[in-house]
N, C-alpha and C. Protein backbone atom coordinates (compact mmCIF):
# COMPACT_ATOMS: atom_id res chain seq x y z
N UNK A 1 51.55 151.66 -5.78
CA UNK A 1 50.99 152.99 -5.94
C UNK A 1 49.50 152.92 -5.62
N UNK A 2 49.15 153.66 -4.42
CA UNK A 2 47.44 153.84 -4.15
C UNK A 2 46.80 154.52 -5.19
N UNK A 3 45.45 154.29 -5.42
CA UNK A 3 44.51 154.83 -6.43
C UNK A 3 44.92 156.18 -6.62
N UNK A 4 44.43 156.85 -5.28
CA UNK A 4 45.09 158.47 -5.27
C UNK A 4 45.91 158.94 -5.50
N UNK A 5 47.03 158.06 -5.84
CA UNK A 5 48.39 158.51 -6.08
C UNK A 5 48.37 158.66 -7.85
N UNK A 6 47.74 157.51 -8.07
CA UNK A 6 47.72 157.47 -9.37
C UNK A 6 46.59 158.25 -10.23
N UNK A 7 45.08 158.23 -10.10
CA UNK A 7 44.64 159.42 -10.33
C UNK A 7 43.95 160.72 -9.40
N UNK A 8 44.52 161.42 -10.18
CA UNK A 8 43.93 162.58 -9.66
C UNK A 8 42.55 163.56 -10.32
N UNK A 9 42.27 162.96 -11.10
CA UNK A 9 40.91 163.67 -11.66
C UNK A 9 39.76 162.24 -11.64
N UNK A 10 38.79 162.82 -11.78
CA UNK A 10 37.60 161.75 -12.21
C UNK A 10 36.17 162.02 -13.61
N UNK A 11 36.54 161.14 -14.45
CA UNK A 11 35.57 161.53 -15.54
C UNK A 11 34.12 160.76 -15.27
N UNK A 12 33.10 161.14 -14.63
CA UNK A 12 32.22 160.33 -15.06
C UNK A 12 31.42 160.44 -16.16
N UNK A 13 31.28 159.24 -16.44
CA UNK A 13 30.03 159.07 -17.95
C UNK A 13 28.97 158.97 -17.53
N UNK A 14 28.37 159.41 -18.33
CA UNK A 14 26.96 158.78 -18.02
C UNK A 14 26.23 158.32 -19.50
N UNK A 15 25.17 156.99 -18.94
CA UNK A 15 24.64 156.25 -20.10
C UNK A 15 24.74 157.27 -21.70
N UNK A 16 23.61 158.08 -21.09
CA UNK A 16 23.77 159.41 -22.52
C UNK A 16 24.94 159.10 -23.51
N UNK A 17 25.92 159.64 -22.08
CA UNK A 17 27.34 159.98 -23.36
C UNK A 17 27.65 159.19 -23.96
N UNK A 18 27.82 157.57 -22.89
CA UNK A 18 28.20 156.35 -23.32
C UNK A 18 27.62 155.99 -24.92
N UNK A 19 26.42 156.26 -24.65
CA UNK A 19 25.93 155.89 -25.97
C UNK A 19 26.52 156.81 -26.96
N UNK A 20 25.95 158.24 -26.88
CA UNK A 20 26.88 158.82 -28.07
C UNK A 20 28.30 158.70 -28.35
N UNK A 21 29.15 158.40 -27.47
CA UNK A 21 30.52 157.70 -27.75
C UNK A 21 30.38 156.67 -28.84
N UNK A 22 29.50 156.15 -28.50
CA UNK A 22 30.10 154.63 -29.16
C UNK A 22 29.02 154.63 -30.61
N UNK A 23 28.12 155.63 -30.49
CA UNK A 23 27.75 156.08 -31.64
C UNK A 23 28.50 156.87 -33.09
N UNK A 24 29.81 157.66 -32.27
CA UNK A 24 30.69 158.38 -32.82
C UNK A 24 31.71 157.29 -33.08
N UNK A 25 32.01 156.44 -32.40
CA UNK A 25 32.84 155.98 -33.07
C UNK A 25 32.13 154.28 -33.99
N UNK A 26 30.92 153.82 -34.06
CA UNK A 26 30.45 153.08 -35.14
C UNK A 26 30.46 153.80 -36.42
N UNK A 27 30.54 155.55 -36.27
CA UNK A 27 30.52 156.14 -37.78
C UNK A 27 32.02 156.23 -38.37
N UNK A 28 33.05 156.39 -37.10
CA UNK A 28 34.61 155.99 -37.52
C UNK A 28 34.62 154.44 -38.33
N UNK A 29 33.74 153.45 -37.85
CA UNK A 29 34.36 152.44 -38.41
C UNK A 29 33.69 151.71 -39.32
N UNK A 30 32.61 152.62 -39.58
CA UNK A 30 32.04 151.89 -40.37
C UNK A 30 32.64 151.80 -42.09
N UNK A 31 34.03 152.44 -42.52
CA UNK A 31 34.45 152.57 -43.48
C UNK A 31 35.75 151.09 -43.45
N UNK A 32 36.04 150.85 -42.05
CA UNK A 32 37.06 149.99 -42.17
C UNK A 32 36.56 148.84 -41.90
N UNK A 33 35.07 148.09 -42.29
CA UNK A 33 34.49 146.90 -42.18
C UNK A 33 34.50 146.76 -43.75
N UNK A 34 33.60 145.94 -44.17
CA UNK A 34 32.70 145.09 -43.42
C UNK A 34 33.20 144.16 -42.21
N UNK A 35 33.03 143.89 -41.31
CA UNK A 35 33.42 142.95 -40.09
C UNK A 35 32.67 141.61 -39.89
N UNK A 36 33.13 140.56 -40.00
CA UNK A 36 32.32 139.23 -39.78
C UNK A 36 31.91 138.92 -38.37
N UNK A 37 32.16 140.09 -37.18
CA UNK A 37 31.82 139.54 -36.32
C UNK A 37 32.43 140.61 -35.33
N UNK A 38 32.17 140.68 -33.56
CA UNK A 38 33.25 141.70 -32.92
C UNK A 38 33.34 140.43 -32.25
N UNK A 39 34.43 140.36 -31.53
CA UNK A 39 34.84 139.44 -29.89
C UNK A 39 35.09 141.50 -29.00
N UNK A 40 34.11 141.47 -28.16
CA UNK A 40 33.88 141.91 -26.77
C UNK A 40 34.90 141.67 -25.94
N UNK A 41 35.68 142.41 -25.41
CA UNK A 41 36.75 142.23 -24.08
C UNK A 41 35.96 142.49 -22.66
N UNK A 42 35.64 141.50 -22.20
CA UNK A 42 35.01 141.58 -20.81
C UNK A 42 35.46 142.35 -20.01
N UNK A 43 35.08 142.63 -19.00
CA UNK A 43 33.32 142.62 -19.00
C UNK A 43 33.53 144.50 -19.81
N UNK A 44 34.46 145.68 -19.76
CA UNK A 44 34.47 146.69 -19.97
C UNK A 44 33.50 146.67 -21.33
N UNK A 45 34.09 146.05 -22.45
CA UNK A 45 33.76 145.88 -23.77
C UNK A 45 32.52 145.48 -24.09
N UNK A 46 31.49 144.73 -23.36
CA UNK A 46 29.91 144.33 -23.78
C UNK A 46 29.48 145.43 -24.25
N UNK A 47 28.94 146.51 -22.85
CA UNK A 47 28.12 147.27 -23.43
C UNK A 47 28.14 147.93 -25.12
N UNK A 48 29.54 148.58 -24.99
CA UNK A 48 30.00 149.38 -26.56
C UNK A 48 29.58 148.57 -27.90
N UNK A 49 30.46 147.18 -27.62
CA UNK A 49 29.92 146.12 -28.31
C UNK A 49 28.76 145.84 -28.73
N UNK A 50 27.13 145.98 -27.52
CA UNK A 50 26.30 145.73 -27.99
C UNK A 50 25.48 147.03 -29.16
N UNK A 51 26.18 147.97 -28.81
CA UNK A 51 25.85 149.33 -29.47
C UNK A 51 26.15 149.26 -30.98
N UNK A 52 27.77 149.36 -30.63
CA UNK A 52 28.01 149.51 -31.86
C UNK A 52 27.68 148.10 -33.04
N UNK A 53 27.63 146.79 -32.66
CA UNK A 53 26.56 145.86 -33.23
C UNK A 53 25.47 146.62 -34.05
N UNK A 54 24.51 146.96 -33.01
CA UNK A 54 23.26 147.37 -33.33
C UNK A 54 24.11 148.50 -34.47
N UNK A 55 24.27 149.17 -34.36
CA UNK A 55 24.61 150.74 -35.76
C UNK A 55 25.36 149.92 -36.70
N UNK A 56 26.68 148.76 -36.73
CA UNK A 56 27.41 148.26 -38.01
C UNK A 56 26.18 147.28 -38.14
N UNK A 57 24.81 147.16 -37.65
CA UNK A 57 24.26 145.65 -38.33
C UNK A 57 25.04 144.40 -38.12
N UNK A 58 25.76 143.93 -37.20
CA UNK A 58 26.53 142.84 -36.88
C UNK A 58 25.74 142.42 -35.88
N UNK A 59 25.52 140.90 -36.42
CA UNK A 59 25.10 140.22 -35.31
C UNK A 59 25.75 138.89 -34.49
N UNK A 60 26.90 138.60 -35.24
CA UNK A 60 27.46 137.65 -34.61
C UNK A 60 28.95 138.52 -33.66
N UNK A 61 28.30 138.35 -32.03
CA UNK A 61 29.32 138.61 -30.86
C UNK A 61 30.40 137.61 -29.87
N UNK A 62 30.65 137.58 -30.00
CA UNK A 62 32.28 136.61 -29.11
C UNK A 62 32.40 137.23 -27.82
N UNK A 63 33.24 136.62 -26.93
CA UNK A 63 33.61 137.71 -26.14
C UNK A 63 35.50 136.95 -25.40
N UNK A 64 36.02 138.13 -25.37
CA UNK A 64 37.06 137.49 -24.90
C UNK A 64 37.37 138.01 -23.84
N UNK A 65 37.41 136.93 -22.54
CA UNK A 65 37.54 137.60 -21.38
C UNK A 65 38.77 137.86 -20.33
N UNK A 66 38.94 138.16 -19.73
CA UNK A 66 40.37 138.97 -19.30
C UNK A 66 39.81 139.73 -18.24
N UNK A 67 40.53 139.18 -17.22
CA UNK A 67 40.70 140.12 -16.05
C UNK A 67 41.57 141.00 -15.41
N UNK A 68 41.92 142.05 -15.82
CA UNK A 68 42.93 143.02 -15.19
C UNK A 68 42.72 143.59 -14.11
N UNK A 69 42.39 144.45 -13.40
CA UNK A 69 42.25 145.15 -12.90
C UNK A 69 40.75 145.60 -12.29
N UNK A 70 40.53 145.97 -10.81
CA UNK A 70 39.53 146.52 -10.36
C UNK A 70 39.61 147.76 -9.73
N UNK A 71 38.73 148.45 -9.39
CA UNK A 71 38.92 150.47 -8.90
C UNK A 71 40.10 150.20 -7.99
N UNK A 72 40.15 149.09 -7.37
CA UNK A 72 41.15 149.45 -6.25
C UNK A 72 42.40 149.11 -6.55
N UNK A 73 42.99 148.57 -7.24
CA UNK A 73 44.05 148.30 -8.29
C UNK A 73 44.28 147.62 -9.28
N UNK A 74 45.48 147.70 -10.08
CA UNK A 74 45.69 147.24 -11.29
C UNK A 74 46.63 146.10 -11.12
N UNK A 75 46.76 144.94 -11.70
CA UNK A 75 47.35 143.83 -11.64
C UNK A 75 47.54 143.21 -13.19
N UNK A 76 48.45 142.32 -12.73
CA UNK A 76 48.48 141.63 -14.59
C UNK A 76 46.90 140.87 -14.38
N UNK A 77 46.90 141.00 -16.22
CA UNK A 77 46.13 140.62 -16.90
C UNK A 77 46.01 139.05 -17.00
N UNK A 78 44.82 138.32 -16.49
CA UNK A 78 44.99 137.00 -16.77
C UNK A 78 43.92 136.38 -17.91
N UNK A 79 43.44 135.78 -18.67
CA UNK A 79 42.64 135.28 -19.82
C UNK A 79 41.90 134.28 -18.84
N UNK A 80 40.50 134.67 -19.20
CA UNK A 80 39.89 133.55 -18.60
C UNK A 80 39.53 133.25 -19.91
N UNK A 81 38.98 133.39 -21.01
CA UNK A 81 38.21 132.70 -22.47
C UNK A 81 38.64 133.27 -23.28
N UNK A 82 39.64 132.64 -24.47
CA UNK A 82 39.94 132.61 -25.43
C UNK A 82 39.33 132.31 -26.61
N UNK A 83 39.47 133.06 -27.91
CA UNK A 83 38.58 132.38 -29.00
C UNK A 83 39.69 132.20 -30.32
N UNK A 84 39.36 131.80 -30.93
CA UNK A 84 39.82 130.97 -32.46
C UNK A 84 40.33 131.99 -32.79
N UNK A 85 41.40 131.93 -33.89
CA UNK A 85 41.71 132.56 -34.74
C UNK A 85 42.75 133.47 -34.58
N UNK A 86 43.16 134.11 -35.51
CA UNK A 86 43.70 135.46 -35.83
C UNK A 86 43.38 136.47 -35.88
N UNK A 87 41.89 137.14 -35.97
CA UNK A 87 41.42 137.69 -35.76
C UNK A 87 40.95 138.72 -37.16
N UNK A 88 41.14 137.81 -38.07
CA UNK A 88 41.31 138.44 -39.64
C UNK A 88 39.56 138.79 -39.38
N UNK A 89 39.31 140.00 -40.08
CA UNK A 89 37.43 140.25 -40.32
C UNK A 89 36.85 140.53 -39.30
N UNK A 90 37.74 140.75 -38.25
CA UNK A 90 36.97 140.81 -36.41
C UNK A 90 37.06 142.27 -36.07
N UNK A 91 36.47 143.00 -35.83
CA UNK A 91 35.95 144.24 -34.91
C UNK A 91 36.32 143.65 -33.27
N UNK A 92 37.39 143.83 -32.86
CA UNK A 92 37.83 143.92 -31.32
C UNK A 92 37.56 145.09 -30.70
N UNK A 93 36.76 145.16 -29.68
CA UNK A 93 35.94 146.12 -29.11
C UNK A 93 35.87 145.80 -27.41
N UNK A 94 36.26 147.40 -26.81
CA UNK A 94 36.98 147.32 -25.46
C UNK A 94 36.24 148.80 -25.22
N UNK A 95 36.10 149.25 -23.60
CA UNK A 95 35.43 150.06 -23.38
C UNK A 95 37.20 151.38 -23.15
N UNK A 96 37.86 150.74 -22.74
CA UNK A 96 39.07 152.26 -22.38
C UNK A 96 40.07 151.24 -22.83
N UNK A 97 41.24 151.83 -23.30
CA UNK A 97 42.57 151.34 -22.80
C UNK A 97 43.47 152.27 -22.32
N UNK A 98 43.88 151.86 -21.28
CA UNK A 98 44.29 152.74 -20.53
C UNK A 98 46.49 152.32 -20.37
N UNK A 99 46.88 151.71 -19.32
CA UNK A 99 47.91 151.23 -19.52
C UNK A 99 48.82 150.39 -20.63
N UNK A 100 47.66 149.29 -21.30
CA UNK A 100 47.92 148.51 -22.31
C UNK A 100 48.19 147.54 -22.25
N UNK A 101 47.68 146.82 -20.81
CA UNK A 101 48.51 145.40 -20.04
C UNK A 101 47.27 144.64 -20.94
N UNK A 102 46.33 145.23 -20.60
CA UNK A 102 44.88 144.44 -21.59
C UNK A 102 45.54 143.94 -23.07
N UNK A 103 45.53 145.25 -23.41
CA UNK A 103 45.33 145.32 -25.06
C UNK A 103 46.47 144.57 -25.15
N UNK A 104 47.48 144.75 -24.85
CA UNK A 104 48.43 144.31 -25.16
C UNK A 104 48.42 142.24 -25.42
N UNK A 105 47.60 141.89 -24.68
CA UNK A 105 47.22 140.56 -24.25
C UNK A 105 46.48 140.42 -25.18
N UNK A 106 45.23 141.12 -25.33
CA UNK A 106 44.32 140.68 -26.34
C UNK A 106 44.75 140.67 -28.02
N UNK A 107 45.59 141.80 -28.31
CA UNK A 107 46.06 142.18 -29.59
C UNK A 107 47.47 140.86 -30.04
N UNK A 108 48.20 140.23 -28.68
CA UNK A 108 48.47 139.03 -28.95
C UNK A 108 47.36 137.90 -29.87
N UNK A 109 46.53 137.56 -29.09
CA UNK A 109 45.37 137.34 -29.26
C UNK A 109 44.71 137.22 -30.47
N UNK A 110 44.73 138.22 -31.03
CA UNK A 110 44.13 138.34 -32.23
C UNK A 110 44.91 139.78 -32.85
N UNK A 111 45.74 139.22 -33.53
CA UNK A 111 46.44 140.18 -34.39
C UNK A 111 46.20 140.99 -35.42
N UNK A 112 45.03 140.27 -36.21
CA UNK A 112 44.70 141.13 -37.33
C UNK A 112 43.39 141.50 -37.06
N UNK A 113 42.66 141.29 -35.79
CA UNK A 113 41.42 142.25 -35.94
C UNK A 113 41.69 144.03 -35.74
N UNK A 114 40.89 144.50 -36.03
CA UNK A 114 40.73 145.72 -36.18
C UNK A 114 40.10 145.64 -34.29
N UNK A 115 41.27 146.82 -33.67
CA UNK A 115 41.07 146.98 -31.72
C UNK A 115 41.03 148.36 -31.75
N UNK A 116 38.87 148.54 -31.57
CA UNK A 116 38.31 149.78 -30.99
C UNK A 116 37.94 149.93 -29.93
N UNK A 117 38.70 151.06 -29.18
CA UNK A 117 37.87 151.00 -28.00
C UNK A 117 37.32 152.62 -27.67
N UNK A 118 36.01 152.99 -26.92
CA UNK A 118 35.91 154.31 -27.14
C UNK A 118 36.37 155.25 -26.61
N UNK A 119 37.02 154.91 -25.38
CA UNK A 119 38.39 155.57 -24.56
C UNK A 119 39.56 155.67 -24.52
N UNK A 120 40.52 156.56 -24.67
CA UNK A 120 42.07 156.01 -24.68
C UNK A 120 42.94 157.09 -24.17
N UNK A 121 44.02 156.08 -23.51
CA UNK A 121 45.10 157.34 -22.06
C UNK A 121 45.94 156.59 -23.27
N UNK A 122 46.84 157.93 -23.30
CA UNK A 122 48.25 158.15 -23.83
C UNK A 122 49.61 156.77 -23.70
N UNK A 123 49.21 155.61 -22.75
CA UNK A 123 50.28 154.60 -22.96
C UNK A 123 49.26 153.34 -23.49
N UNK A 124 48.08 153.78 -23.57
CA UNK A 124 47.61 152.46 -24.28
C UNK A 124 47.17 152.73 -26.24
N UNK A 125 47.04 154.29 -26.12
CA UNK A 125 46.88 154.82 -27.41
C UNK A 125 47.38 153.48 -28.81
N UNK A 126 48.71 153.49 -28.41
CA UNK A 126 48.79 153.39 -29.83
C UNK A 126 48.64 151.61 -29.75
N UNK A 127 48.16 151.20 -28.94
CA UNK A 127 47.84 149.45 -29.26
C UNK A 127 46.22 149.66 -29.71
N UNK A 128 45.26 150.47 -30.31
CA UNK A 128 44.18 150.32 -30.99
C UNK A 128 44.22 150.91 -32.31
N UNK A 129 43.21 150.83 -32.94
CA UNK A 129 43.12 150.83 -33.99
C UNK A 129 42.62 152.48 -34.52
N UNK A 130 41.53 152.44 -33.47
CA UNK A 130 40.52 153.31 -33.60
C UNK A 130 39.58 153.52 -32.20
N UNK A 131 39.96 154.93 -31.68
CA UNK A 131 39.17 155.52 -30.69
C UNK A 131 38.26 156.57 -30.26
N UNK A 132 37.63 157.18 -29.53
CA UNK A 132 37.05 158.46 -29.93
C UNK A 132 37.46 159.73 -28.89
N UNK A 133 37.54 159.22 -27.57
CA UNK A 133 38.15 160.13 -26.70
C UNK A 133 39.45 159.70 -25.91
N UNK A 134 40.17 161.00 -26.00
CA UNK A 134 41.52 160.40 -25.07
C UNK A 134 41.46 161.53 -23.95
N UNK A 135 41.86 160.59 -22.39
CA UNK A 135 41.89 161.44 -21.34
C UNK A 135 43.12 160.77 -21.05
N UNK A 136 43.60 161.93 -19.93
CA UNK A 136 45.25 162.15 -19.14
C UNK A 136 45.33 160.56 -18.65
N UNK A 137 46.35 159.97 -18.49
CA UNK A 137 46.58 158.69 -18.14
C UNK A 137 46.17 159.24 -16.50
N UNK A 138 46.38 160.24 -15.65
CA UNK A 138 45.65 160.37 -14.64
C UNK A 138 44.77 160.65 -14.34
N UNK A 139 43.66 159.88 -15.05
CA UNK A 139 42.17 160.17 -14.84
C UNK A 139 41.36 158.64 -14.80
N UNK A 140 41.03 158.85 -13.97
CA UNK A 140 39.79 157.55 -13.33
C UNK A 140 38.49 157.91 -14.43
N UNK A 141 38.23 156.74 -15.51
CA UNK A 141 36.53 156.76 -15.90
C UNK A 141 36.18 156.12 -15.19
N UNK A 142 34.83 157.03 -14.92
CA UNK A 142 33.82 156.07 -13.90
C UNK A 142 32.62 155.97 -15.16
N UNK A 143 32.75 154.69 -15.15
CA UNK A 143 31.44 154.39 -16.26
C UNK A 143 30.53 154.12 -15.68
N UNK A 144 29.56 154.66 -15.80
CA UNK A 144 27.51 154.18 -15.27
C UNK A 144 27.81 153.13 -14.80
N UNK A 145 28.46 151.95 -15.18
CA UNK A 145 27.72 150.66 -14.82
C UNK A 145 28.15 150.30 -13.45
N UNK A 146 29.13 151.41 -12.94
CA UNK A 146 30.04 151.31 -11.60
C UNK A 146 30.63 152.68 -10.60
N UNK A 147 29.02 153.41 -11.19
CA UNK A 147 28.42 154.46 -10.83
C UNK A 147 27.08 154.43 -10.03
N UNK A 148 26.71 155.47 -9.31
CA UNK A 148 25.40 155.99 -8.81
C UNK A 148 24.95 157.19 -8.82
N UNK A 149 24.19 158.14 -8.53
CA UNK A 149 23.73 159.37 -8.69
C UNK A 149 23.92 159.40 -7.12
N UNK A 150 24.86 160.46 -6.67
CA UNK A 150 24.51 161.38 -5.79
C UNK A 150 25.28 162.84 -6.07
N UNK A 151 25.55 163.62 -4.64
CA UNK A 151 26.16 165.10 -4.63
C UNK A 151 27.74 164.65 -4.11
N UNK A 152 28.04 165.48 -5.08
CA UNK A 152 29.37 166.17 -5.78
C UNK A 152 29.88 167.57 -5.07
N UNK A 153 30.48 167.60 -4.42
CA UNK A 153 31.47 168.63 -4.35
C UNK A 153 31.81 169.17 -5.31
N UNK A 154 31.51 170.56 -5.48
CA UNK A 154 32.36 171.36 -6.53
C UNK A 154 33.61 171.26 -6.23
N UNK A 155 34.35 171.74 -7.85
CA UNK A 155 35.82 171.11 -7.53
C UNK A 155 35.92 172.24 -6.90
N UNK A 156 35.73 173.57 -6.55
CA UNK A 156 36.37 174.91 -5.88
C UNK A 156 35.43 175.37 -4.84
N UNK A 157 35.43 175.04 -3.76
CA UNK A 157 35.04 175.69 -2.94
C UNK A 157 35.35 177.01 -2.35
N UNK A 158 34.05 178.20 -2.29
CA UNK A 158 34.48 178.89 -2.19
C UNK A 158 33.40 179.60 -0.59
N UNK A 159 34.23 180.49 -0.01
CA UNK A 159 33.68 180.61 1.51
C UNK A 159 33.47 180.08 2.50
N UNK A 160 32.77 179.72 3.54
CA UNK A 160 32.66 178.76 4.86
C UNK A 160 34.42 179.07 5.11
């Protein structure tokens, strides 16, 4: 299935929102810590991670890395760095889940951490814990970090 086939809308973020996302959801979780620590799901998961750190006061970060997928398609999930444990006291923190080939891998992974991420499509929903926005499984986020500023076509053109 080509990109286009698969989505048909596009959300971009921008830093702003990003941040207030992940601001909205450090106030979701800050009732289901205290947390000894987050492990970060690469590379999507740093930024949120370093945010929501800073607002729960956590300073010890992990990261567990995993490569799924790039804009131009989706593929299985392979683990490049694994960390200890079960995941008991851990804040698992991911930027979308979208299909669930990730989560699904990571939540192997670490079973009893608590898995936030601040995005979520309808087949990865229910492998987290705790999220803040859900868009159509046919929608592309374009997050800042794999973004640029230019002009946009309105979606309706009208005349010419």
């Amino acid at each position: 299935m080509s990109f286009s086939d698969r989505y048909s809308k596009m959300y971009p973020i921008s830093w702003e929102q990003l941040h207030r996302d992940c601001r909205a959801l450090s106030w979701r979780l800050m009732d289901k810590g205290p947390f000894e620590g987050i492990h970060a799901v690469t590379r999507g998961g740093l930024v949120p991670a370093a945010i929501i750190a800073r607002e729960l006061d956590i300073r010890l970060i992990d990261t567990v890395c995993v490569s799924s997928y790039d804009w131009q398609r989706q593929g299985g999930a392979t683990v490049l760095k694994e960390v200890r444990g079960d995941g008991s006291g851990w804040l698992l923190v991911d930027d979308l889940v979208d299909t669930g080939r990730t989560a699904r891998l990571v939540r192997e992974m670490l079973p009893k951490a608590h898995f936030a991420t601040v995005y979520a499509k309808p087949e990865g929903r229910p492998l987290v814990d705790t999220f803040i926005t859900e868009v159509s499984q046919d929608t592309w986020i374009l997050f800042p970090w794999d973004a640029e500023s230019q002009f946009v076509q309105p979606i309706v053109k009208k005349g010419v």
